[in-house]
N, C-alpha and C. Protein backbone atom coordinates (compact mmCIF):
# COMPACT_ATOMS: atom_id res chain seq x y z
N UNK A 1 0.48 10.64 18.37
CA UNK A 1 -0.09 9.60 17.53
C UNK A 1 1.01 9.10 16.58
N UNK A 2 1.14 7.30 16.42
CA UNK A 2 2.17 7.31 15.68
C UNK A 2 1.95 7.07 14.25
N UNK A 3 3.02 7.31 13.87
CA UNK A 3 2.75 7.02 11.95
C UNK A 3 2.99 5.60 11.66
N UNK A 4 2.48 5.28 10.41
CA UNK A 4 2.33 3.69 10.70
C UNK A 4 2.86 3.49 9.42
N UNK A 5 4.02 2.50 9.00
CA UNK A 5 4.38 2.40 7.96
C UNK A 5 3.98 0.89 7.41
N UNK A 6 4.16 1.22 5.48
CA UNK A 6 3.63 -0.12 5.13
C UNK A 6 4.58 -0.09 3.85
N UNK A 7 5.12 -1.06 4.01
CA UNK A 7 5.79 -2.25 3.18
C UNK A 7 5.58 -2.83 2.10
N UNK A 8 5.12 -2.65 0.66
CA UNK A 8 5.33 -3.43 -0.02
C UNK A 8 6.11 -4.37 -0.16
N UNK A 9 6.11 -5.59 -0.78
CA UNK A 9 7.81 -6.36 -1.18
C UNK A 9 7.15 -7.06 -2.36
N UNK A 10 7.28 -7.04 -3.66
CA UNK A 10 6.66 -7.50 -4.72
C UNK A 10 7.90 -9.06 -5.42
N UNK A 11 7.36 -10.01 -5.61
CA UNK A 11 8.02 -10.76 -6.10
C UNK A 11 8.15 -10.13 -7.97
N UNK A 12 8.91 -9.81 -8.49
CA UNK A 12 8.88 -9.27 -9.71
C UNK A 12 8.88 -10.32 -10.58
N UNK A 13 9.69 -10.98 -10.39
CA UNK A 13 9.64 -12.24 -11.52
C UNK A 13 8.51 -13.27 -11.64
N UNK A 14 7.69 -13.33 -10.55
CA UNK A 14 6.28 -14.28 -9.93
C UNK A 14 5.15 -13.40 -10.67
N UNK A 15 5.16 -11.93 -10.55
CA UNK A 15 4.22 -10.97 -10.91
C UNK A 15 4.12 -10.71 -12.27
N UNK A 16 5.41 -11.06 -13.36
CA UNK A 16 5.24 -10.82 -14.82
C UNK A 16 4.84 -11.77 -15.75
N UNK A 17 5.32 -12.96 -14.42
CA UNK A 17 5.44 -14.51 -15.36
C UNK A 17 3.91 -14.97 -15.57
N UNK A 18 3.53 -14.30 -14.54
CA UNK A 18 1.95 -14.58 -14.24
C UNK A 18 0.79 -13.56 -15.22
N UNK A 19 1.59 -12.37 -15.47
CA UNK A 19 1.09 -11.60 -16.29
C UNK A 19 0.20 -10.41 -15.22
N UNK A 20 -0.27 -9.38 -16.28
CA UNK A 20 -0.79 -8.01 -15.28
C UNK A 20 -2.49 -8.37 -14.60
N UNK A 21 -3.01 -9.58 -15.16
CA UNK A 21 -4.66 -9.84 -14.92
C UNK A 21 -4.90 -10.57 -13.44
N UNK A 22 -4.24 -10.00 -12.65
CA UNK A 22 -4.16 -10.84 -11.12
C UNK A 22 -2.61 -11.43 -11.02
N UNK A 23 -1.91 -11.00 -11.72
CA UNK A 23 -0.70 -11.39 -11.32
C UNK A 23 0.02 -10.61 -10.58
N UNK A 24 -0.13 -9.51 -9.66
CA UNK A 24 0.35 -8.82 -8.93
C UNK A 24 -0.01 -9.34 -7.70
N UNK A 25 -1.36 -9.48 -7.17
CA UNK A 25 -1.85 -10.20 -6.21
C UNK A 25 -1.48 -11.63 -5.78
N UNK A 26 -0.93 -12.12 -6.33
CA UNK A 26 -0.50 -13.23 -6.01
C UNK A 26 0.89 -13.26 -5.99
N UNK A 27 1.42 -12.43 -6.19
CA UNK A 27 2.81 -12.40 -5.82
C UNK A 27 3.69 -10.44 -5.22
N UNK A 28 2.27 -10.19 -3.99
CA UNK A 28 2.87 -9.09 -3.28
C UNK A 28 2.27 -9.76 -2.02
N UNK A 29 3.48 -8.64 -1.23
CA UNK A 29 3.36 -8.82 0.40
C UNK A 29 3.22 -8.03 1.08
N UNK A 30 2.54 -7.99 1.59
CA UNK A 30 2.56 -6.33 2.66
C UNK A 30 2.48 -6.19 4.35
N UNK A 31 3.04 -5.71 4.48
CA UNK A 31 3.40 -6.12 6.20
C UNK A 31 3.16 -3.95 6.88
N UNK A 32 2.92 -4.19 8.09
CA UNK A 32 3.28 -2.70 8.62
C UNK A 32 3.33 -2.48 9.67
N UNK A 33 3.87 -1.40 10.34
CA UNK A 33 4.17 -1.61 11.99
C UNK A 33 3.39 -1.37 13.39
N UNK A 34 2.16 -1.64 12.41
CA UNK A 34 0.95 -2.02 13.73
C UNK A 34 1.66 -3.41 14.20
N UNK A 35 2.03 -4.52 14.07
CA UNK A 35 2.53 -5.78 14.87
C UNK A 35 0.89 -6.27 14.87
N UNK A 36 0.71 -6.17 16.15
CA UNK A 36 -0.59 -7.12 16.95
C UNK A 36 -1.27 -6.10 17.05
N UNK A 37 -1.72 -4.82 16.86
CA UNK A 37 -2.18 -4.17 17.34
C UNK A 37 -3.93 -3.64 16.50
N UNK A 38 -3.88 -5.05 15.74
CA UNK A 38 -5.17 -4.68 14.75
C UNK A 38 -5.22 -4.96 13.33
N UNK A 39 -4.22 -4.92 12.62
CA UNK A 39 -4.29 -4.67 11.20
C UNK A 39 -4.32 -6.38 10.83
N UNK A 40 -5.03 -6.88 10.03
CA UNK A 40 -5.56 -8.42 9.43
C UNK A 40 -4.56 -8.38 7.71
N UNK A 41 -4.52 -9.64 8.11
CA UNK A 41 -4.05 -10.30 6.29
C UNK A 41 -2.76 -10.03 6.16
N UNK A 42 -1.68 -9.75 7.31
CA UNK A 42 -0.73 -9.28 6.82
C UNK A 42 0.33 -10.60 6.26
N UNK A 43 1.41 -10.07 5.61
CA UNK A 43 1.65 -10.77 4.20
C UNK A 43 1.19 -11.39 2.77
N UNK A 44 -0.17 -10.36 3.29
CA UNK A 44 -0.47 -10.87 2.08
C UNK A 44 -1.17 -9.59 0.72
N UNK A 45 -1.80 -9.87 -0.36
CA UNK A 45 -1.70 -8.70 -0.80
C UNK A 45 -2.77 -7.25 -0.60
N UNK A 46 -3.42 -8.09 0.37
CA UNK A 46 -5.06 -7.41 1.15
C UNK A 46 -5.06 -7.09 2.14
N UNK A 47 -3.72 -6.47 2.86
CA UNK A 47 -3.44 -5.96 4.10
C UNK A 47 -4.70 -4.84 4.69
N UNK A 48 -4.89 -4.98 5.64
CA UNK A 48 -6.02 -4.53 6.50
C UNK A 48 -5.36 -3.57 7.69
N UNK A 49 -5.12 -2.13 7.16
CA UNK A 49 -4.15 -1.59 8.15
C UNK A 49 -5.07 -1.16 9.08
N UNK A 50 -4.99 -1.53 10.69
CA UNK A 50 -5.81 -0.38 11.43
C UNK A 50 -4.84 0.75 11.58
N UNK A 51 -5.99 1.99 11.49
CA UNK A 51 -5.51 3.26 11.72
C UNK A 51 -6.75 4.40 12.02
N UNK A 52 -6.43 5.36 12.64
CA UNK A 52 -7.53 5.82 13.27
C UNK A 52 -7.38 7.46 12.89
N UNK A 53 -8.17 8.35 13.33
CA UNK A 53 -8.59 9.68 12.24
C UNK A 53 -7.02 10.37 12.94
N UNK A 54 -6.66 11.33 12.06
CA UNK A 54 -5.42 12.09 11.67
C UNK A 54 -4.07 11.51 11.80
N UNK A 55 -3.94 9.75 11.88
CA UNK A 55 -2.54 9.03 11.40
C UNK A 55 -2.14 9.57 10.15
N UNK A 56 -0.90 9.25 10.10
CA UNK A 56 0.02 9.60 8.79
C UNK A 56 0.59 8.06 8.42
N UNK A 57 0.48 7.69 7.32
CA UNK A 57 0.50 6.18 6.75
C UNK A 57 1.42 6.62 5.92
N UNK A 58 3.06 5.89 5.86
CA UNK A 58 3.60 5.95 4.78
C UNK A 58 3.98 4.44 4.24
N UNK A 59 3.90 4.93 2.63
CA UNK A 59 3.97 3.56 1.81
C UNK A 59 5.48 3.30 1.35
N UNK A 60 5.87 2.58 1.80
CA UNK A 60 7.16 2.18 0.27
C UNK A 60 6.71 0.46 -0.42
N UNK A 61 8.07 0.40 -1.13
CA UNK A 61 7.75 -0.32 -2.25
C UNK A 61 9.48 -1.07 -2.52
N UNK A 62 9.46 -2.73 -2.29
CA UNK A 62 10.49 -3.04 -2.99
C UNK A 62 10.45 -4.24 -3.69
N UNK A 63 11.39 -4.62 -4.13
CA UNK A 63 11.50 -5.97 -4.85
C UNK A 63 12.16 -6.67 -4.18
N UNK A 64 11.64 -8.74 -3.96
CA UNK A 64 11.93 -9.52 -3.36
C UNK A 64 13.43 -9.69 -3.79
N UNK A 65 13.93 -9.20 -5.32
CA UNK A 65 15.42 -9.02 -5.31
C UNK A 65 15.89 -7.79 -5.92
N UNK A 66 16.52 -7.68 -4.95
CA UNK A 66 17.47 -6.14 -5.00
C UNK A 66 17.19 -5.61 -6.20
N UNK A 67 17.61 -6.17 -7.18
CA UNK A 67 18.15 -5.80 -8.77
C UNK A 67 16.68 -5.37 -9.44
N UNK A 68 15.77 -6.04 -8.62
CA UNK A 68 13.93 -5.97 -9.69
C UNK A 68 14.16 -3.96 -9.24
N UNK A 69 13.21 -3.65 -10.48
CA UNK A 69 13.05 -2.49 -10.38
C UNK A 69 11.58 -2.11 -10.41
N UNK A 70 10.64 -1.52 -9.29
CA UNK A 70 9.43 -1.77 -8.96
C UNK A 70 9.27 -0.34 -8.53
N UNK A 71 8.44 0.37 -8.92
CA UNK A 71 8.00 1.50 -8.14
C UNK A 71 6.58 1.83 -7.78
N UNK A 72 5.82 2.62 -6.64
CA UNK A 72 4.45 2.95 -6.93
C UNK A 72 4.15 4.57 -7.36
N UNK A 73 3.22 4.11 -8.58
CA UNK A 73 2.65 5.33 -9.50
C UNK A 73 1.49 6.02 -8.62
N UNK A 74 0.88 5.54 -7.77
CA UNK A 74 -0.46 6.35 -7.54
C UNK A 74 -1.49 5.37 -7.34
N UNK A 75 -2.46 6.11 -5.97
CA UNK A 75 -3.13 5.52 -5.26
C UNK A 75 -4.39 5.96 -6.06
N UNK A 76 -5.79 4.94 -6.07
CA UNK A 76 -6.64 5.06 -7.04
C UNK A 76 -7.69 4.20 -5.51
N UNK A 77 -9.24 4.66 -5.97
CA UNK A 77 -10.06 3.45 -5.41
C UNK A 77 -10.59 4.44 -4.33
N UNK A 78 -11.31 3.89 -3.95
CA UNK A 78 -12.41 4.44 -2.65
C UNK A 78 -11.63 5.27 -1.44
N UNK A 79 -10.58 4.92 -0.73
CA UNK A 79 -10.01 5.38 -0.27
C UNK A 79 -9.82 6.68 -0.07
N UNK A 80 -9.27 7.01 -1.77
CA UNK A 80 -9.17 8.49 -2.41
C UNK A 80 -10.81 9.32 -3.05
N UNK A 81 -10.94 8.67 -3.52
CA UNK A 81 -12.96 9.33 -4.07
C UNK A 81 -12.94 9.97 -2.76
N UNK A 82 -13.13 9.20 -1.59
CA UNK A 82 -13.94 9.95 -0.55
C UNK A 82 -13.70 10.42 0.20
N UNK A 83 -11.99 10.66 -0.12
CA UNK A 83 -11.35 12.04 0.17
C UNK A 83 -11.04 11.15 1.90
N UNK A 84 -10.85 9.65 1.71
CA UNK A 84 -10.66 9.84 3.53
C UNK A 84 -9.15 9.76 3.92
N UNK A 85 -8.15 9.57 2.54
CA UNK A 85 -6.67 9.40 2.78
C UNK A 85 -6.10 9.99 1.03
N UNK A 86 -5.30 10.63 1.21
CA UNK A 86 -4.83 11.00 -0.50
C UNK A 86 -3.20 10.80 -0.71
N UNK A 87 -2.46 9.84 -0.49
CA UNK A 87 -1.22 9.85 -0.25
C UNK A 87 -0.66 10.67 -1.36
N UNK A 88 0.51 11.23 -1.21
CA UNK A 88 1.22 12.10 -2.11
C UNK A 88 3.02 11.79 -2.17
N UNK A 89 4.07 12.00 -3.19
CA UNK A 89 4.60 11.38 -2.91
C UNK A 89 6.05 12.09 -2.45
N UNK A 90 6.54 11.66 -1.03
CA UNK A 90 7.44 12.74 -0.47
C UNK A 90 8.86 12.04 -1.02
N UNK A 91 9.58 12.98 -0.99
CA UNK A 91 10.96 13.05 -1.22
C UNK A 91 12.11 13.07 -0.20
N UNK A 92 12.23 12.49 0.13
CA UNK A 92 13.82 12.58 1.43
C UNK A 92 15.15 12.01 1.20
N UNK A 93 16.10 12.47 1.80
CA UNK A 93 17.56 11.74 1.74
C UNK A 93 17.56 10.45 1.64
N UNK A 94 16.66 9.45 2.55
CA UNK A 94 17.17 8.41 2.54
C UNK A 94 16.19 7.72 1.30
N UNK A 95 15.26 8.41 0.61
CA UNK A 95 14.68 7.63 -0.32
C UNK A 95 13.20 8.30 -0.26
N UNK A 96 12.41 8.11 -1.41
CA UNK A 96 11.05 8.54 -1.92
C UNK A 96 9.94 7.28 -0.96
N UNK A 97 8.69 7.71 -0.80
CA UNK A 97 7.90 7.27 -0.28
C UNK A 97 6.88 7.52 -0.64
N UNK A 98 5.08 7.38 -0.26
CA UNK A 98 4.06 8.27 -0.33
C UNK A 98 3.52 8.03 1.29
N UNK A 99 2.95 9.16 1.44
CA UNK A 99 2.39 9.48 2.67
C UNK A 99 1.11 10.22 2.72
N UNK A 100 0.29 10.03 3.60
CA UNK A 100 -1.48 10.28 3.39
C UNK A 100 -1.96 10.49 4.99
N UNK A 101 -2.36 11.15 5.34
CA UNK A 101 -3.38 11.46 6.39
C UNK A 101 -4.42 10.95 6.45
N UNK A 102 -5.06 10.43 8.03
CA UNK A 102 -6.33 10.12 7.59
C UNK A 102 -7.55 10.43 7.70
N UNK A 103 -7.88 11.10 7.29
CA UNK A 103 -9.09 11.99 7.30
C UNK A 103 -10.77 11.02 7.32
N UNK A 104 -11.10 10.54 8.02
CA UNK A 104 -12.41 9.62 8.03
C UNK A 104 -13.74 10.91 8.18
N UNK A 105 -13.41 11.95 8.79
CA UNK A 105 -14.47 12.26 9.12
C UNK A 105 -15.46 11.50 10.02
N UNK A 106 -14.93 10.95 10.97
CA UNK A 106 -16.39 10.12 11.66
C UNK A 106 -16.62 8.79 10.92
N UNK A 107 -16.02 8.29 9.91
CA UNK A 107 -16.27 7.54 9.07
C UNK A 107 -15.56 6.33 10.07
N UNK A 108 -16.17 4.90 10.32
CA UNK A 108 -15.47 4.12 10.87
C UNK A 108 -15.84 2.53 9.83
N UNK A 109 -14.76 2.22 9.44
CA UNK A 109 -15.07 0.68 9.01
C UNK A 109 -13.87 0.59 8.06
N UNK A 110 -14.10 -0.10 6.95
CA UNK A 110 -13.25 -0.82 5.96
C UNK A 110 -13.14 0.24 4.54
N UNK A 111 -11.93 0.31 4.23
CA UNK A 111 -11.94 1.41 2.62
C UNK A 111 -10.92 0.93 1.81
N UNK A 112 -11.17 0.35 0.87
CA UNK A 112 -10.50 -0.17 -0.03
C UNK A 112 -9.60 0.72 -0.77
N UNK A 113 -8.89 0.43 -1.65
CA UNK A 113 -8.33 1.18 -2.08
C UNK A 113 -6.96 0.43 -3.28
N UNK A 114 -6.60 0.90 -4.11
CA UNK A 114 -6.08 0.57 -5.45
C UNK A 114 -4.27 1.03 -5.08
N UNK A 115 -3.37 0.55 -5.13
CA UNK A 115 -1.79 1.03 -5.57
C UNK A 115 -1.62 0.31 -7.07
N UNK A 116 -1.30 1.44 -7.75
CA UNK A 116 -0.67 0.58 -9.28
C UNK A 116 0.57 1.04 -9.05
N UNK A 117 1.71 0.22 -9.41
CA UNK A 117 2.89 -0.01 -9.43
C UNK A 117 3.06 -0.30 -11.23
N UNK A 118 4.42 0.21 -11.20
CA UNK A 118 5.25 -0.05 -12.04
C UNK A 118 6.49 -0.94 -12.07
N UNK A 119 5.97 -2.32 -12.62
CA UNK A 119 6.94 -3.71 -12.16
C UNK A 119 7.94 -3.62 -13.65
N UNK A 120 9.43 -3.67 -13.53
CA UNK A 120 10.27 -3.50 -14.77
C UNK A 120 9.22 -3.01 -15.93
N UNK A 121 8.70 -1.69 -15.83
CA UNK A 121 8.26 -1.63 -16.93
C UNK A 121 6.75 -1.63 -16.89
N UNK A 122 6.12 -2.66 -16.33
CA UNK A 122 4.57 -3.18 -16.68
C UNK A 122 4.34 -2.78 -15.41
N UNK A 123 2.32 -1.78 -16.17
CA UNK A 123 2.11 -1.28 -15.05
C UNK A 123 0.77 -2.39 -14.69
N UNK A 124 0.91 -2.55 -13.18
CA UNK A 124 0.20 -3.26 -12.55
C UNK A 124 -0.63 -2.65 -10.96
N UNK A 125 -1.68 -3.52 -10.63
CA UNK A 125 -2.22 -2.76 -9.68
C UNK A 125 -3.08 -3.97 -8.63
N UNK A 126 -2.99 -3.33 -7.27
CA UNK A 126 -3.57 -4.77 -6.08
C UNK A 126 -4.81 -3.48 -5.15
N UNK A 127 -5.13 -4.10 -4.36
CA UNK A 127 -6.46 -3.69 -3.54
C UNK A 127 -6.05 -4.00 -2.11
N UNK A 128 -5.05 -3.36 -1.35
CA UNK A 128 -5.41 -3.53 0.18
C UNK A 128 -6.56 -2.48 0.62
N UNK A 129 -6.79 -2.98 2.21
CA UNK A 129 -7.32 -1.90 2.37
C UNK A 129 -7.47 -0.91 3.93
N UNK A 130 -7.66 0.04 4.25
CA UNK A 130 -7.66 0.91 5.91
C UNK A 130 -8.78 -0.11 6.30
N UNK A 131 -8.28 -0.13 7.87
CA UNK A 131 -9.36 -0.50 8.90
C UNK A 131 -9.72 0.66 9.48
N UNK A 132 -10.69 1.76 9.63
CA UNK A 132 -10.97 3.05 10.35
C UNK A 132 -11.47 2.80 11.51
N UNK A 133 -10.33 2.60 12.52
CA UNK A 133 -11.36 2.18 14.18
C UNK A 133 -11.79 3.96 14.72
């Protein structure tokens, strides 16, 4: 089964200018390496990953320019309550990530779910969400 990775890319300067009250959402992107294979909305900030019971989903996180300094703090929202994915955040040579299992239990449909990020400083937060086929 493969692991499916997902992409943040946050415009930093679009996201502060706009302020923390929906200004993250309108200036993140999220893409992942399902391709065609299911996942809806991609590029945009409501990515719809399909993924199916015991995938491993890893997240990163960058800025549309090099120099922005953007990180993610922690996954919040339905997702996590109901215990069907808990990403945690791993450490490796080539760079930090978070990564989550997916635990549905039988559970099949849509689960929302919260990333707050830390944009230069200001913490901010968007709503993609799992597709559970």
């Amino acid at each position: 089964m493969k692991q499916i990775d997902v992409l943040i890319v946050v415009d930093v300067d679009g996201a502060l200018s706009t302020g923390s009250t929906g200004g993250l959402s309108q200036n993140v992107y999220l893409i992942d390496t399902n391709k065609y294979f299911g996942s809806g909305a991609e590029g945009q900030a409501e990515l719809q990953t399909a993924c199916t019971e015991g995938q491993f989903i890893n997240w990163s996180v960058t800025g549309v320019s090099p120099s922005s300094a953007v990180q993610i703090n922690r996954f919040t929202g339905q997702m996590v309550n109901d215990g069907v994915c808990k990403p945690r955040l791993v450490a490796s040579p080539a760079g930090t990530y978070w990564q989550g299992q997916v635990e549905a239990q039988g559970f099949k449909g849509r689960q929302q779910y919260s990333v707050e990020l830390t944009v230069e400083g200001t913490v901010m937060n968007f709503d993609p969400f799992l597709n559970i086929k």
